[in-house]
Protein backbone atom coordinates (compact mmCIF):
# COMPACT_ATOMS: atom_id res chain seq x y z
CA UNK A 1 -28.75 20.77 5.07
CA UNK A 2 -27.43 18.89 1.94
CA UNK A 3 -24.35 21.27 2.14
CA UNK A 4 -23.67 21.45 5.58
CA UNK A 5 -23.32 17.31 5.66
CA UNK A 6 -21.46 17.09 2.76
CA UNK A 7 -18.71 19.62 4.21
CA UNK A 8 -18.88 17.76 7.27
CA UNK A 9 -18.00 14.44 5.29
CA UNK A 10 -15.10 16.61 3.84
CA UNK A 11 -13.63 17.64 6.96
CA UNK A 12 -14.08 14.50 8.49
CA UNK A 13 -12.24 12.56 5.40
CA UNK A 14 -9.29 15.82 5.76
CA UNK A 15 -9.10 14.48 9.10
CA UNK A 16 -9.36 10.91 8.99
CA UNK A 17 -6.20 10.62 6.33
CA UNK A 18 -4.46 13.61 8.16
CA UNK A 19 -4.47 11.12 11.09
CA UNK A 20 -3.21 8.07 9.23
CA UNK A 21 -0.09 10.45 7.19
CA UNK A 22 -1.58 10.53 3.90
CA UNK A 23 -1.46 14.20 4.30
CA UNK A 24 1.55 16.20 4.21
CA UNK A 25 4.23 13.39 3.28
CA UNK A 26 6.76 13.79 1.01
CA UNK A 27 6.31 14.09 -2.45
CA UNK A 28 8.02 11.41 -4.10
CA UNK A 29 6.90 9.52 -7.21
CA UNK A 30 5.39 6.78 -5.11
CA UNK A 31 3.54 9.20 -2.90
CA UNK A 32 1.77 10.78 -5.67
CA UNK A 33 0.58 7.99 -6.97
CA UNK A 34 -0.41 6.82 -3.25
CA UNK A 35 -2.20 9.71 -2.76
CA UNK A 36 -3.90 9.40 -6.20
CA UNK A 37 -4.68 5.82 -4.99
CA UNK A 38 -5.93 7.18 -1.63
CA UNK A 39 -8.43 10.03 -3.47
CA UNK A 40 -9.88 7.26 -5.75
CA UNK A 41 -10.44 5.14 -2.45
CA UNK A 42 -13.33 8.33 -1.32
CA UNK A 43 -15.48 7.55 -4.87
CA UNK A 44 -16.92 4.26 -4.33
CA UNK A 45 -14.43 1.92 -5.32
CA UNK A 46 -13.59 0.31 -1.73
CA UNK A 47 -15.58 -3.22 -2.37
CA UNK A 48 -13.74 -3.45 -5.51
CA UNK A 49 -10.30 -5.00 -6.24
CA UNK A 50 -6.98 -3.75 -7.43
CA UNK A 51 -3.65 -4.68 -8.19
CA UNK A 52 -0.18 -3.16 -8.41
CA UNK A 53 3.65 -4.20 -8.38
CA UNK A 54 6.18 -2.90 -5.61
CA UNK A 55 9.76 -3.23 -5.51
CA UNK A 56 11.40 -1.92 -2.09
CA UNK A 57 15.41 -0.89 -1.87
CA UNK A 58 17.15 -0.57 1.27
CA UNK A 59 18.33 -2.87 3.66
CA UNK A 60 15.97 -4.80 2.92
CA UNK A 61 17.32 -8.55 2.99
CA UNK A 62 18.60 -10.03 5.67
CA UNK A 63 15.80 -8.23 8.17
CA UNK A 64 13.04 -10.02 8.13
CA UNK A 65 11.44 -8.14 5.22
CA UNK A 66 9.77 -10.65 3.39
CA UNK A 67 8.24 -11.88 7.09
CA UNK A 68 7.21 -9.21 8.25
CA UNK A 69 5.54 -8.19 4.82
CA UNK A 70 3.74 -11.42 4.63
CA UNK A 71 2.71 -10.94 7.91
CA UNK A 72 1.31 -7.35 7.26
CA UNK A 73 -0.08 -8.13 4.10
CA UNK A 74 -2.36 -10.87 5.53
CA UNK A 75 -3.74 -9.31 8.70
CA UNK A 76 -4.90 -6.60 5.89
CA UNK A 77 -6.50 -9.29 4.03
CA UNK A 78 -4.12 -8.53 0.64
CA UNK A 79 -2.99 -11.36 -1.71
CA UNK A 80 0.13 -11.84 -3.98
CA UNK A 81 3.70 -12.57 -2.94
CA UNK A 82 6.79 -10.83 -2.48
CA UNK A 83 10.64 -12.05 -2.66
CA UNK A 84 14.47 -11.05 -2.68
CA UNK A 85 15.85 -9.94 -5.48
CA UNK A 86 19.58 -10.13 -7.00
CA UNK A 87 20.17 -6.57 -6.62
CA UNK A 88 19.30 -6.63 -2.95
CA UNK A 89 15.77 -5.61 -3.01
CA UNK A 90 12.49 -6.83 -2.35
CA UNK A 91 9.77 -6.96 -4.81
CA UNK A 92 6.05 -8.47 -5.40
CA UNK A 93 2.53 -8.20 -5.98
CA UNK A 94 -0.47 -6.83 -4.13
CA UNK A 95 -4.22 -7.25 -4.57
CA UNK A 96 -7.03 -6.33 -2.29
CA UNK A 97 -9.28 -3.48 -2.21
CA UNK A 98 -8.17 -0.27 -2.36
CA UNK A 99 -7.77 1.26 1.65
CA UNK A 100 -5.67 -1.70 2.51
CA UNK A 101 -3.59 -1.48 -0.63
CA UNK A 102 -3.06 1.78 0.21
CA UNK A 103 -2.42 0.69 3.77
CA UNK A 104 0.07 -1.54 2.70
CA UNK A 105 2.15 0.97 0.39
CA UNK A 106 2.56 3.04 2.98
CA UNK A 107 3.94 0.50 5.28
CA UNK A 108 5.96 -0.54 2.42
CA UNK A 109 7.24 2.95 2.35
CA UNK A 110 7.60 3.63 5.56
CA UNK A 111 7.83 0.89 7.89
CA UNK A 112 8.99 -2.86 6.56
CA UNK A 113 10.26 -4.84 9.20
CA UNK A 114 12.04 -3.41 12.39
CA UNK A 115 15.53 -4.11 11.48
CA UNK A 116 15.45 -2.62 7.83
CA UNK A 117 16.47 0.59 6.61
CA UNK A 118 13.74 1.71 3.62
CA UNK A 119 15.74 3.54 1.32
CA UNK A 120 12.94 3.96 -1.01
CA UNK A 121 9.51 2.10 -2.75
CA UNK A 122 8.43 2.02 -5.75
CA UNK A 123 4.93 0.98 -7.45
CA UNK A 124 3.05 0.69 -10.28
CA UNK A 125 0.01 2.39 -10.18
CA UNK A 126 -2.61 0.50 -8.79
CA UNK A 127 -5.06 -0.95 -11.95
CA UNK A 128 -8.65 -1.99 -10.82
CA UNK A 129 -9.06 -6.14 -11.08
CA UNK A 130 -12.24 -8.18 -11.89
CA UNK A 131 -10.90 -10.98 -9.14
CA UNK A 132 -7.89 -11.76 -7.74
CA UNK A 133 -5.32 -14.03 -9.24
CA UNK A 134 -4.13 -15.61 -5.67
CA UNK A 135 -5.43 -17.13 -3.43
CA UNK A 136 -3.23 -15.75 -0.46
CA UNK A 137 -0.21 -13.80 0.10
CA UNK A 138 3.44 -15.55 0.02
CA UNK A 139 6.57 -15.48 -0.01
CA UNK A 140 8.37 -16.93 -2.88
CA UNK A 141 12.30 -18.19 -3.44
């Protein structure tokens, strides 16, 4: 019985992150790490926090970005901050737990705001936190 629940569980999980496009995406730098990210998520470590850096190139200014990734990065319940950069990109900070970190990188990746053209994102790998350092998600200038 042990067995047959625990493949269940399995094909269930296969499923579940099939559904959301953690399976099967490209297989960039960013995605491995994502993915990585996404298998750690499975052992346990959901009620505890983690933190990681992003920077996002593209059109990526100009759009909304920031907005919209404030906006995204709240309804998830994630802290930090993001802003422009010089060179035209946008980079910040995430914390949270680890499903809606990984949420977020993928929208990060994939999605940003609907005027911008994601070129590609890059992040550090996510590094397990005793609390968080903000106390909200912002944007700063």
């Amino acid at each position: 019985m042990a067995l047959r629940c625990d493949s269940i569980l399995v094909v269930r999980i296969i499923v579940s992150l099939s559904l959301l496009g953690y399976l099967g995406a490209n297989s960039s730098n960013s995605t491995k790490i994502y993915n990585q990210d996404v298998a750690m998520a499975g052992s346990g470590s959901a009620k505890q926090l983690f933190a990681c850096n992003f920077e996002v190139f593209g059109r990526v200014q100009g759009v909304f970005f920031r907005k919209y990734t404030e906006q995204t990065a709240q309804k998830l319940g994630l802290k930090g901050w993001c802003m422009n950069t010089k060179e035209g990109t946008v980079k910040g900070q995430l914390e949270g737990p680890l499903p809606q970190l990984n949420e977020m990188k993928h929208w990060l990746q994939t999605k940003g705001s609907p005027k911008s053209v994601i070129e590609k994102a890059e992040f550090t790998p996510s590094q397990e936190i005793d609390s968080a350092s903000f106390s909200r998600f912002e944007i700063r200038r």
